[in-house]
N, C-alpha and C. Protein backbone atom coordinates (compact mmCIF):
# COMPACT_ATOMS: atom_id res chain seq x y z
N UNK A 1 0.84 -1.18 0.00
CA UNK A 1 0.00 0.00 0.00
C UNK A 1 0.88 1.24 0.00
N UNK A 2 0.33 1.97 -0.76
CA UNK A 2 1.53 3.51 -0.89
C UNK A 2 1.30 4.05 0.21
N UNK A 3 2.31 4.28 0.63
CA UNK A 3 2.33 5.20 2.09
C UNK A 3 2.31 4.62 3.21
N UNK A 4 2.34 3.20 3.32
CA UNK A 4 2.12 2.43 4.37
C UNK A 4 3.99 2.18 4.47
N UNK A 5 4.86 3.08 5.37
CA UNK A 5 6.25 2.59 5.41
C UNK A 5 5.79 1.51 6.32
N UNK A 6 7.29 0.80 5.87
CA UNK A 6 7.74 -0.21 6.55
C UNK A 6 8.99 0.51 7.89
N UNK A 7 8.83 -0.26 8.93
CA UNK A 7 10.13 0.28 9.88
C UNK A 7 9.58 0.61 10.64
N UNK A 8 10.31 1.21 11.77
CA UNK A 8 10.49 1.44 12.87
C UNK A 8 10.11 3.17 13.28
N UNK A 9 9.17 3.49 14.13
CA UNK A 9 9.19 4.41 14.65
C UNK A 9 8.06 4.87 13.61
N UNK A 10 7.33 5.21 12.70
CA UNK A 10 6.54 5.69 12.08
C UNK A 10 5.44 4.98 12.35
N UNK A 11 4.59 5.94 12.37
CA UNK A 11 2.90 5.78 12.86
C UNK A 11 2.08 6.90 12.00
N UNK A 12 1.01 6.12 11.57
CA UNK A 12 -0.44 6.55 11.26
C UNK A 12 -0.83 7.41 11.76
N UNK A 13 -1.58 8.79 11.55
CA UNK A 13 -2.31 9.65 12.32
C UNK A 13 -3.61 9.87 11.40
N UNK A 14 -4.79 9.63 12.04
CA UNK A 14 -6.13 10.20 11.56
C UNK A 14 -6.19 11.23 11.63
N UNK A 15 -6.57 12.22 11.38
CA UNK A 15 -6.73 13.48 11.50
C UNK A 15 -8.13 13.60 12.12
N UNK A 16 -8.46 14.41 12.93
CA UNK A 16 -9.58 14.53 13.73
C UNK A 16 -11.11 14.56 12.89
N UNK A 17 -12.38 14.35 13.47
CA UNK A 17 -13.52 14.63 12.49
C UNK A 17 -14.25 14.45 13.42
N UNK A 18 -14.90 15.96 13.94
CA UNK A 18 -15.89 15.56 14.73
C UNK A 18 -17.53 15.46 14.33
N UNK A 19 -17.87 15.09 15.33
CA UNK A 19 -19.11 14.89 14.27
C UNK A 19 -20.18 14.87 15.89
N UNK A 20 -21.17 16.04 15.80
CA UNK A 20 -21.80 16.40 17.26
C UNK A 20 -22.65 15.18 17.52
N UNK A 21 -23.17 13.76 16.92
CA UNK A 21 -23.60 12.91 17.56
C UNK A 21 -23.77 11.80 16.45
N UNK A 22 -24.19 11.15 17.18
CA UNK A 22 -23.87 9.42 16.62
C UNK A 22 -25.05 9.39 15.18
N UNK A 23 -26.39 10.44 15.74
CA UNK A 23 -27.49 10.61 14.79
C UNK A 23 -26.79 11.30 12.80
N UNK A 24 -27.31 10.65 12.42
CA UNK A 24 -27.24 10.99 10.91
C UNK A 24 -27.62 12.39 10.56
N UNK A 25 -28.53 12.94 11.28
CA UNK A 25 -29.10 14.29 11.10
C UNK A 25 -28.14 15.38 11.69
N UNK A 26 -27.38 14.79 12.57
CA UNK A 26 -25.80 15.95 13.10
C UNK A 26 -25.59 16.08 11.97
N UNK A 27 -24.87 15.18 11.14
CA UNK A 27 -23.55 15.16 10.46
C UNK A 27 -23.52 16.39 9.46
N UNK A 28 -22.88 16.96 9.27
CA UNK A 28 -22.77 18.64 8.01
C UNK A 28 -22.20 18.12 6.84
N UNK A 29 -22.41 18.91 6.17
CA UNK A 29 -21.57 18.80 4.86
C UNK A 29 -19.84 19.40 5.27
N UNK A 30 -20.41 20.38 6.69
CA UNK A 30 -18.44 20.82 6.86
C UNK A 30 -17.49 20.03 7.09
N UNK A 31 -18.40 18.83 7.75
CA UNK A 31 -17.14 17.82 8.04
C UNK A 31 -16.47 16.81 7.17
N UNK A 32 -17.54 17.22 5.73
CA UNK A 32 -17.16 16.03 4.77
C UNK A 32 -15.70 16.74 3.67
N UNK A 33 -15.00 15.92 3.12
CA UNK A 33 -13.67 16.53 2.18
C UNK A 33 -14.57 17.26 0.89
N UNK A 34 -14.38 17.94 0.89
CA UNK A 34 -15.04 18.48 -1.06
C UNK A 34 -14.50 18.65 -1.99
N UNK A 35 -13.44 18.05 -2.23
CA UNK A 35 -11.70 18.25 -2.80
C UNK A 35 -10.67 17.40 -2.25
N UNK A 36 -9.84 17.40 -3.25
CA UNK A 36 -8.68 17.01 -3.29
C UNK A 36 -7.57 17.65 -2.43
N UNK A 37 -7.90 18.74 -1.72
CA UNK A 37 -6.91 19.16 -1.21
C UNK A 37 -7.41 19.05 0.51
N UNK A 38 -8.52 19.19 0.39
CA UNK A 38 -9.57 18.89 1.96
C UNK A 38 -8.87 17.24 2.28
N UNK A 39 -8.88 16.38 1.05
CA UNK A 39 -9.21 14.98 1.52
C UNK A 39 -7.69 14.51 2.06
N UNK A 40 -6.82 15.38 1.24
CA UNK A 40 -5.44 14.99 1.50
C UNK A 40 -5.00 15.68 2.71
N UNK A 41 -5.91 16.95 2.92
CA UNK A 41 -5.53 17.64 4.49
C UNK A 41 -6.30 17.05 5.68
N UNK A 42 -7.15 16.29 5.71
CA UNK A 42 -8.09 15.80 6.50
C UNK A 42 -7.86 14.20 6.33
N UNK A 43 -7.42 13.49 6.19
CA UNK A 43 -6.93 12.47 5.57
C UNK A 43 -5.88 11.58 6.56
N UNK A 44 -5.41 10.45 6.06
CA UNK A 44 -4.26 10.48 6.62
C UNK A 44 -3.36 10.20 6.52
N UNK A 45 -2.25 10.70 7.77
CA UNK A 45 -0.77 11.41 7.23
C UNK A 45 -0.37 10.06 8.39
N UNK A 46 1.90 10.05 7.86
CA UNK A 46 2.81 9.28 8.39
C UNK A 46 3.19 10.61 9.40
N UNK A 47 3.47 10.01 10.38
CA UNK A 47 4.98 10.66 11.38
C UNK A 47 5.89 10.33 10.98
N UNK A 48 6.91 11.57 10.42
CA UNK A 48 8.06 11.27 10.57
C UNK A 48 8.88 11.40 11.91
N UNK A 49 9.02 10.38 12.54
CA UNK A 49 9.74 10.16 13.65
C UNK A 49 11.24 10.64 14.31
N UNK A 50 11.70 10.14 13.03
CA UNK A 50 13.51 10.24 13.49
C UNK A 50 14.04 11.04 12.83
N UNK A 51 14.68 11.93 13.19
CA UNK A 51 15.55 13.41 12.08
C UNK A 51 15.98 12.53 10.76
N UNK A 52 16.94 11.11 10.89
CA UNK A 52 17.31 10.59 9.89
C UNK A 52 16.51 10.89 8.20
N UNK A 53 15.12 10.04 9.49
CA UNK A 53 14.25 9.86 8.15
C UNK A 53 13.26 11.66 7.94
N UNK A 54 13.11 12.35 8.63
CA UNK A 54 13.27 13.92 8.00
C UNK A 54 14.47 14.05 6.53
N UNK A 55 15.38 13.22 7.16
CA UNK A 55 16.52 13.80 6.24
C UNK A 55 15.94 13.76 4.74
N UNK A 56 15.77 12.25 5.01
CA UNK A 56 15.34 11.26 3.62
C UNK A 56 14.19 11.58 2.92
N UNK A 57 13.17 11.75 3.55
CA UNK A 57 12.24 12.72 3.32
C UNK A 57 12.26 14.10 2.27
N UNK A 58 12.97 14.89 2.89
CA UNK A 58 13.33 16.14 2.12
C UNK A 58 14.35 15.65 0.94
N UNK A 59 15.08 14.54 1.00
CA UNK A 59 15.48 14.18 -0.15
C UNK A 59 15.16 13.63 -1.38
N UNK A 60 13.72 13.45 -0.80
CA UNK A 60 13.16 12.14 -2.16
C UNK A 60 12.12 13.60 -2.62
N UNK A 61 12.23 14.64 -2.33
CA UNK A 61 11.35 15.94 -2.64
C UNK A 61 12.19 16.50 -4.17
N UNK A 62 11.25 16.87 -4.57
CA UNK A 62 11.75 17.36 -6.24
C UNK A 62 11.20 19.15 -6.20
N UNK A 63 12.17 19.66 -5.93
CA UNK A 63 11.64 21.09 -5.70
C UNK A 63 11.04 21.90 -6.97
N UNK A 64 10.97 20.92 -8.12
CA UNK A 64 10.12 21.19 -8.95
C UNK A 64 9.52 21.22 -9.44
N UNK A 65 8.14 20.25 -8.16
CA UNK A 65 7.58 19.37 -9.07
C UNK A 65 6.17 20.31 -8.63
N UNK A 66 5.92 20.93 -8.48
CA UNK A 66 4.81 22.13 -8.55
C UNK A 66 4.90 22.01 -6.43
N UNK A 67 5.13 22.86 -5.97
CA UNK A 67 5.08 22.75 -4.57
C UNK A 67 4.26 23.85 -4.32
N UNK A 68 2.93 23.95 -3.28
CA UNK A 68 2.40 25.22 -2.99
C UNK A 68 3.29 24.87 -1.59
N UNK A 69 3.46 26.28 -1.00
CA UNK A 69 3.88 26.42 0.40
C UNK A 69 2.69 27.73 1.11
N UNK A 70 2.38 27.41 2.39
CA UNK A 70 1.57 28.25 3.11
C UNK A 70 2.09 28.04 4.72
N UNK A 71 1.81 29.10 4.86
CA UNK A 71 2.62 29.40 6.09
C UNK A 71 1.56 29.82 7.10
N UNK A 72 0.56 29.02 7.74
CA UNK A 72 -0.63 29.02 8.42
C UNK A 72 -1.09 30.43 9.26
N UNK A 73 -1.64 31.31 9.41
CA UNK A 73 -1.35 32.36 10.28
C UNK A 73 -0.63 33.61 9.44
N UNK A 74 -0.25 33.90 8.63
CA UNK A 74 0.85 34.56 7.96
C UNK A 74 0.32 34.84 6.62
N UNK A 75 -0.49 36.22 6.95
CA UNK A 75 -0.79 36.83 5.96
C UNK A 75 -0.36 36.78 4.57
N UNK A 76 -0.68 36.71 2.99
CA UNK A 76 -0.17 37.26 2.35
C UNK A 76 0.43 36.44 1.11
N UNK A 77 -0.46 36.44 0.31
CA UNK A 77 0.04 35.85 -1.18
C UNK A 77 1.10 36.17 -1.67
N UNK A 78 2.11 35.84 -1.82
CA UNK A 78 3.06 35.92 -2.92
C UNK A 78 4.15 34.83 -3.81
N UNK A 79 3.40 35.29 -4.84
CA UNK A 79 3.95 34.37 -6.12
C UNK A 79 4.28 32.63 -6.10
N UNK A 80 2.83 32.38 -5.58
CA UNK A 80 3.08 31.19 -5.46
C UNK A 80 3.40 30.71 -4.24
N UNK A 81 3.27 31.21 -2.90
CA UNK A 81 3.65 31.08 -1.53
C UNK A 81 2.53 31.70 -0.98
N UNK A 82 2.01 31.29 0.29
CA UNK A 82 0.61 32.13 0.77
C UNK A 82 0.84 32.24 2.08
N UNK A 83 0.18 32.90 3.35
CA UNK A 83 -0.07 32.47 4.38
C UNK A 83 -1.12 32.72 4.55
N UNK A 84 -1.97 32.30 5.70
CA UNK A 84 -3.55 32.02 5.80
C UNK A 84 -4.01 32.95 6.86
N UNK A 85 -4.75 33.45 6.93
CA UNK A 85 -5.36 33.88 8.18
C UNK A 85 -6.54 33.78 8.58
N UNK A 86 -7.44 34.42 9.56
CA UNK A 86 -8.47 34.51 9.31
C UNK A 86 -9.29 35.97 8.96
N UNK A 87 -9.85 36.85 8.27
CA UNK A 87 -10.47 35.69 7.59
C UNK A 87 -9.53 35.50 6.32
N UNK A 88 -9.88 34.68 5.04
CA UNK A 88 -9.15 34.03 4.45
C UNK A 88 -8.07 35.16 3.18
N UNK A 89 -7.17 35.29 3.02
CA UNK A 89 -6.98 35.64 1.39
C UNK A 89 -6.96 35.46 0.57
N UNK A 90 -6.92 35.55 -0.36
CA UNK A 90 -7.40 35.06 -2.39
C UNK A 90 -6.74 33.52 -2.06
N UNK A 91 -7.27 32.91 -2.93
CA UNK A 91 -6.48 31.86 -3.12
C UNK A 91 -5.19 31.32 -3.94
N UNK A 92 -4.17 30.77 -3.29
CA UNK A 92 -2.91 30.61 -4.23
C UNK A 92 -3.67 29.81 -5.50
N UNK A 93 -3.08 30.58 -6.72
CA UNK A 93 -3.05 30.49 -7.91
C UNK A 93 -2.06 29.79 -8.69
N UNK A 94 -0.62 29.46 -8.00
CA UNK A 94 1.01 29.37 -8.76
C UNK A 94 1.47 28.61 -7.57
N UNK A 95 2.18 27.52 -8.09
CA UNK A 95 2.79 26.56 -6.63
C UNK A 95 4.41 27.73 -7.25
N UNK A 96 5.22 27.61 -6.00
CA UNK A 96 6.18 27.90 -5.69
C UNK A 96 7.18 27.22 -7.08
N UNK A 97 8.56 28.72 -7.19
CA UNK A 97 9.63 28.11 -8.01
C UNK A 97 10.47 27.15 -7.02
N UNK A 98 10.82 26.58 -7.95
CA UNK A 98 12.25 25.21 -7.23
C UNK A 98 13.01 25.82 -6.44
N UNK A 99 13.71 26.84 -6.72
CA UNK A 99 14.40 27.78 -5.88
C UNK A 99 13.98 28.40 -4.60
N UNK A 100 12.73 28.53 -4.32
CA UNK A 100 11.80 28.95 -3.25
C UNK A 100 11.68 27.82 -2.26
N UNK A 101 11.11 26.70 -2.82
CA UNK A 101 10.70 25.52 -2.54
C UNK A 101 12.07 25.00 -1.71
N UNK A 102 13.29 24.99 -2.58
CA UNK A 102 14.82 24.50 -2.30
C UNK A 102 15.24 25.27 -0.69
N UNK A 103 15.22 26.50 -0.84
CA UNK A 103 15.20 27.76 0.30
C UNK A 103 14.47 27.23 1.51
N UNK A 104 13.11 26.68 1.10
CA UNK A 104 11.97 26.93 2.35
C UNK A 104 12.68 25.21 2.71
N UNK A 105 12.75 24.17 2.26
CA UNK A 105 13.10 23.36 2.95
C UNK A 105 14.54 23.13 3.65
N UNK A 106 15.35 23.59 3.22
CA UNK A 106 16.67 24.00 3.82
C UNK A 106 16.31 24.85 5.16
N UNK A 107 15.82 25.92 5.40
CA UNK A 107 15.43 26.78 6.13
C UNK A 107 14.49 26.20 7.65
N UNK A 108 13.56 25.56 6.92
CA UNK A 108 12.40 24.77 7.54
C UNK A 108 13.56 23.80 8.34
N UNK A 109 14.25 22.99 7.79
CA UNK A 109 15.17 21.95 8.07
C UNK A 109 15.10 22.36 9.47
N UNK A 110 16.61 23.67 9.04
CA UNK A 110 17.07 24.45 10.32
C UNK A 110 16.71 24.74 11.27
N UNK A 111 15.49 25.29 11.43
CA UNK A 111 14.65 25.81 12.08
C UNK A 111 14.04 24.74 13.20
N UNK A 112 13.64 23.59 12.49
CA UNK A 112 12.88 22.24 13.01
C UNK A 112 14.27 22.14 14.24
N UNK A 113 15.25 21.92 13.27
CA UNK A 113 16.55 21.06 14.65
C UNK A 113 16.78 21.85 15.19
N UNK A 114 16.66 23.31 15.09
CA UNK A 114 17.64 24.35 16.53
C UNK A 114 16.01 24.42 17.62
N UNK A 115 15.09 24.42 16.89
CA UNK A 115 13.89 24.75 18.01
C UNK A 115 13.00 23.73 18.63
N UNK A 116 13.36 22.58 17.80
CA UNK A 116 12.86 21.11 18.70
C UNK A 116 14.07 20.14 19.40
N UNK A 117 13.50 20.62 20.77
CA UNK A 117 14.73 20.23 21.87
C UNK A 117 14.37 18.94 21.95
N UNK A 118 14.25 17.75 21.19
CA UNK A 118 13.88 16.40 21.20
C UNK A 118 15.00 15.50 20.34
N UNK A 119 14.92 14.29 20.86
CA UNK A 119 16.00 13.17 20.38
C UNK A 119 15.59 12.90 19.03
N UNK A 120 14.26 13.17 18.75
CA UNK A 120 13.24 12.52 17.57
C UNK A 120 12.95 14.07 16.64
N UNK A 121 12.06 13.69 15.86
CA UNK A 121 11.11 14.58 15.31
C UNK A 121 9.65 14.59 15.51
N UNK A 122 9.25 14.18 14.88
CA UNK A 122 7.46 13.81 15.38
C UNK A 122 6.51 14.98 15.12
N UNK A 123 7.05 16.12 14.40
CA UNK A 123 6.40 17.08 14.30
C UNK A 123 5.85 17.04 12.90
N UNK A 124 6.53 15.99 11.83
CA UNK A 124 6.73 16.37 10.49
C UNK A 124 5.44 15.27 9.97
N UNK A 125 4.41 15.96 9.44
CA UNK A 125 3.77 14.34 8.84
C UNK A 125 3.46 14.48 7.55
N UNK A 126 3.27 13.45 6.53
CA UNK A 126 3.00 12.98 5.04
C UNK A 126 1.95 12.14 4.75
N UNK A 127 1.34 12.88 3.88
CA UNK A 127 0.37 11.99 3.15
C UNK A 127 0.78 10.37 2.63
N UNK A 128 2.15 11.10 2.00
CA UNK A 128 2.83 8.81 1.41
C UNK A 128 4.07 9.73 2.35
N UNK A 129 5.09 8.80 2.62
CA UNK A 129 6.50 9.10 2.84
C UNK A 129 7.32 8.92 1.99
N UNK A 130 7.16 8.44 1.02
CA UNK A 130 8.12 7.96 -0.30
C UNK A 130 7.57 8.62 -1.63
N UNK A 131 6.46 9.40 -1.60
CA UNK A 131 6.13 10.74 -2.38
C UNK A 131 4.70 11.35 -2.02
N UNK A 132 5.49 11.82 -1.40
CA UNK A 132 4.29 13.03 -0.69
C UNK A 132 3.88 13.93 -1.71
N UNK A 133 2.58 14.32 -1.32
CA UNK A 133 1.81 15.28 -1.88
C UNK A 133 1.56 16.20 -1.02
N UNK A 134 1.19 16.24 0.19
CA UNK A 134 0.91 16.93 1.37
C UNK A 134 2.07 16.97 2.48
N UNK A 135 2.16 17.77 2.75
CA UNK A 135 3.30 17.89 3.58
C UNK A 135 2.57 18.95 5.22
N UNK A 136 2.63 18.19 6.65
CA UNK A 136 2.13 19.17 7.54
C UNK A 136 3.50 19.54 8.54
N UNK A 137 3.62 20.48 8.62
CA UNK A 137 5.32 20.80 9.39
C UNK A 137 4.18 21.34 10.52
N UNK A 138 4.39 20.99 11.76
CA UNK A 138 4.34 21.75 13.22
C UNK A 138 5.02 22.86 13.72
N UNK A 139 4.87 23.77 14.11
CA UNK A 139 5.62 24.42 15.06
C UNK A 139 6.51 23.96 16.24
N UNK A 140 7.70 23.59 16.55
CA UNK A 140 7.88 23.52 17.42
C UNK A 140 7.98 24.36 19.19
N UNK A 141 7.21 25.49 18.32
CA UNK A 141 7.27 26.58 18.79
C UNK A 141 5.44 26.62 19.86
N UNK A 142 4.48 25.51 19.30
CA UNK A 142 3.03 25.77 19.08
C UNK A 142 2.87 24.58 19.38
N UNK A 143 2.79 23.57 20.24
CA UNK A 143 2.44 21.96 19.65
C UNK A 143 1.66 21.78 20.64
N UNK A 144 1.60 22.53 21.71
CA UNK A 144 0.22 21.87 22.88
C UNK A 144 0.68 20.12 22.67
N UNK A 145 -0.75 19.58 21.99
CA UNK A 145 -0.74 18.18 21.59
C UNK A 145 -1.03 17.84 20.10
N UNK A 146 -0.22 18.13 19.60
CA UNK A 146 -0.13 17.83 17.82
C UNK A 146 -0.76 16.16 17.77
N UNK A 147 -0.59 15.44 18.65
CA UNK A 147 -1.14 14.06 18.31
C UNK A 147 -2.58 14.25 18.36
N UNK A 148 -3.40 15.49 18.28
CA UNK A 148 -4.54 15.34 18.12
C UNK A 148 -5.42 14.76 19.61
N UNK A 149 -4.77 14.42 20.89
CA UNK A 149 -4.93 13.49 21.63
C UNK A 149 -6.27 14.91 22.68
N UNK A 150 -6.04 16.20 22.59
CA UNK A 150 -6.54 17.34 23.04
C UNK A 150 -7.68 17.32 22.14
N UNK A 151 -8.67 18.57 23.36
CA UNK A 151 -9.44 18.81 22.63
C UNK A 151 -9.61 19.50 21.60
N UNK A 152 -8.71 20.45 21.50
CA UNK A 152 -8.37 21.55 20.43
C UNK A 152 -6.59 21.50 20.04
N UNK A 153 -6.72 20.72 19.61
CA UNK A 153 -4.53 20.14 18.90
C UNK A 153 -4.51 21.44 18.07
N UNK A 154 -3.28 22.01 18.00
CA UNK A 154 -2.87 22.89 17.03
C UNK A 154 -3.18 22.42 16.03
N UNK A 155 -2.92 23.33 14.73
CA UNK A 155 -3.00 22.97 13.71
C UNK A 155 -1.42 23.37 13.07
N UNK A 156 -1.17 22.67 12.06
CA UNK A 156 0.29 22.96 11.67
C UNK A 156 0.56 24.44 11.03
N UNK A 157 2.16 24.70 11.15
CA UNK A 157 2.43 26.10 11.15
C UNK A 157 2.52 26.28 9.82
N UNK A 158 2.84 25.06 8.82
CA UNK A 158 3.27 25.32 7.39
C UNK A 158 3.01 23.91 7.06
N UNK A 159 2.52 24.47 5.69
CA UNK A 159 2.14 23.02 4.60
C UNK A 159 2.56 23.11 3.44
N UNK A 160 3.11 22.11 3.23
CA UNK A 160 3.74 22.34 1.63
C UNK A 160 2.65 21.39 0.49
N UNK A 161 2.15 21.33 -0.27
CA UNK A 161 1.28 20.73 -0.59
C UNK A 161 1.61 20.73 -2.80
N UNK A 162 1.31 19.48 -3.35
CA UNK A 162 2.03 19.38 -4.86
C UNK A 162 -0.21 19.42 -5.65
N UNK A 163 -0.66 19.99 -4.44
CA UNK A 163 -2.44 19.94 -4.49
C UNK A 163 -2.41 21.42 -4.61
N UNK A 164 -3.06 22.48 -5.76
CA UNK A 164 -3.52 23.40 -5.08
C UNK A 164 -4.58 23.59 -4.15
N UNK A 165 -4.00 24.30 -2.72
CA UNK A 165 -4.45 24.30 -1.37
C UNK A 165 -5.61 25.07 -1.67
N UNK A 166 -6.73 24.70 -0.86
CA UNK A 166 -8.05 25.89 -0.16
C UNK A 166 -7.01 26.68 1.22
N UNK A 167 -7.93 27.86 1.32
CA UNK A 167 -7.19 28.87 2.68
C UNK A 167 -7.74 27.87 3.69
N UNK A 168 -6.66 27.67 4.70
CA UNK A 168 -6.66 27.28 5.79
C UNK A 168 -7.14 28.46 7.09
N UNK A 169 -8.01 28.62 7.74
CA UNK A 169 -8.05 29.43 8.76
C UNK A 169 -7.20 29.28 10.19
N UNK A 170 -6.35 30.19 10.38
CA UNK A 170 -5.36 29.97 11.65
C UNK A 170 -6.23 29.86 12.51
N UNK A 171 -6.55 28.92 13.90
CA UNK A 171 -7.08 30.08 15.24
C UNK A 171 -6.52 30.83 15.47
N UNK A 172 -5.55 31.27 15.60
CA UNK A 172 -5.50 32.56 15.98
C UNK A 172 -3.63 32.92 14.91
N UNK A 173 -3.40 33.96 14.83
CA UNK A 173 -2.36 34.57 13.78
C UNK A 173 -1.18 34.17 14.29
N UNK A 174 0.17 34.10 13.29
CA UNK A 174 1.24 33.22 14.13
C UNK A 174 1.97 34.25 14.87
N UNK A 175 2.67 34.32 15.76
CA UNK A 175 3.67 34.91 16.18
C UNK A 175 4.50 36.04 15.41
N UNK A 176 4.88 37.05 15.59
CA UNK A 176 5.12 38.02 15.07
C UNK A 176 7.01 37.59 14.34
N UNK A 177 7.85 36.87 15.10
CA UNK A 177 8.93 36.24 14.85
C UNK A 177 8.68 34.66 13.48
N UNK A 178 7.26 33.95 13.35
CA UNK A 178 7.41 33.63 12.48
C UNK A 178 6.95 34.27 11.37
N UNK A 179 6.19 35.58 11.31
CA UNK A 179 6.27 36.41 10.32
C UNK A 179 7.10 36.82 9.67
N UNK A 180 8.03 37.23 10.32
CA UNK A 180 9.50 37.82 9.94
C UNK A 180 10.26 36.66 8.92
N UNK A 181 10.00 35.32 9.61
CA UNK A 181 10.92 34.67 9.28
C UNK A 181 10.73 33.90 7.68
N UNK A 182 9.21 34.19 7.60
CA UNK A 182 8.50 33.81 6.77
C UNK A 182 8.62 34.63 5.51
N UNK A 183 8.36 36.53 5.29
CA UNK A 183 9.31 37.34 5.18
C UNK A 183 10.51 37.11 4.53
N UNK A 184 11.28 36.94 5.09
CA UNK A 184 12.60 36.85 5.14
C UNK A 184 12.64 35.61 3.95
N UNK A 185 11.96 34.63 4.05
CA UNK A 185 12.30 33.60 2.90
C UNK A 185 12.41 34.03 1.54
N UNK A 186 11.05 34.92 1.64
CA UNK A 186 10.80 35.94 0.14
C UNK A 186 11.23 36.99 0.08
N UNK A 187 12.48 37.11 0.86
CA UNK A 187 12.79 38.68 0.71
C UNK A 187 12.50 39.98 0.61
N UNK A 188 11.67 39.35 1.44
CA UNK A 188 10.34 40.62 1.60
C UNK A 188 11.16 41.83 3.58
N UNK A 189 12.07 41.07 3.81
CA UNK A 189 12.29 41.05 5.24
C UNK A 189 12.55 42.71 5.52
C-alpha cells in the first residue's frame, strides 16, 4: 500500500472529524472533504519520527515538481507562496519556483533542529513518505498536543502541498517572529 512505510518508529495519524452525535441528522456537509486538497488535508498522514528519516524525506522531494507552500497564520500571497489567516486571502493560484521551494526546505530543516529540543522529530507528517503530496510541518514553537490526543490540537504552522491548497483558517495569527521569518524567505524582510 503507498504510504504504508515499513520500519520502525513511524505511525499513522487520523486526522480529527468531529461529528456532534452518533445521529445521521448531526452530520454537516463541513465535516465532509469536497476536494482534493480537503481529503489529502483531512486524511491520513505518516509521522516522521527520526531526524534521519526527515533527512530522507526532504530528499526524495523534487523542488520542482509544482510545490504550494503556506505558512498558516501569515498573511499574504506571494507568487506562489501564501499564508492564511483569518479571515481568508485570495487563493494561491502558482505553486512555488524550485528555488523557493529549495530555500523553504533547507530553512524549515534548520529551524525544526535548533527549536525542537527532542532526540526525535514527530512534528513532520505525510500523506505517502516515499512521495508526498501533502506535507504538515508543526511548530515547534506551538504543539500543545499535535497528536490530536486534546481537545483543540494545534493545527500545523506550514504546509507544503504538490495539491492546489483551499485557505486554511489559523485560530489565531502566528507569532510576530514567524512572520519575519516567513518574510525573510521571500525577501520581503
Amino acid at each position: 500500500m503507498s504510504g504504508n512505510p515499513k520500519g520502525r518508529g513511524i505511525a499513522p495519524i487520523r486526522a480529527n472529524r468531529t461529528v456532534a452525535s452518533a445521529k445521521m441528522a448531526d452530520v454537516t456537509t463541513e465535516n465532509i472533504p469536497n476536494n482534493e486538497f480537503q481529503r489529502l488535508y483531512r486524511g491520513r498522514v505518516w509521522s516522521v519520527m527520526g531526524w534521519d528519516q526527515l533527512t530522507a524525506l526532504w530528499q526524495r522531494i523534487d523542488p520542482a515538481a509544482g510545490w504550494y507552500l503556506l505558512a498558516v497564520g501569515v498573511a499574504g500571497p506571494q507568487s506562489g507562496i501564501t499564508g492564511t489567516q483569518s479571515p481568508p486571502s485570495p487563493t494561491i493560484s502558482k505553486a512555488a519556483d524550485a528555488a523557493i521551494v529549495s530555500a523553504f526546505i533547507e530553512r524549515i530543516d534548520a529551524l525544526l533542529r535548533a527549536e525542537h529540543h527532542e532526540s526525535y522529530c514527530g512534528i513532520v507528517y505525510a500523506d505517502d513518505l516515499e512521495n508526498p503530496r501533502l506535507i504538515k510541518i508543526f511548530d515547534p514553537n506551538n504543539l500543545g498536543s499535535s497528536c490530536g490526543s486534546s481537545k483543540n490540537p494545534p493545527g500545523p504552522g506550514w504546509i507544503m502541498s504538490r495539491v492546489q491548497p483551499d485557505e486554511i483558517l489559523a485560530a489565531r495569527p502566528a507569532p510576530e517572529n514567524r512572520k519575519r521569518w516567513w518574510r525573510s524567505l521571500l525577501g520581503d524582510s
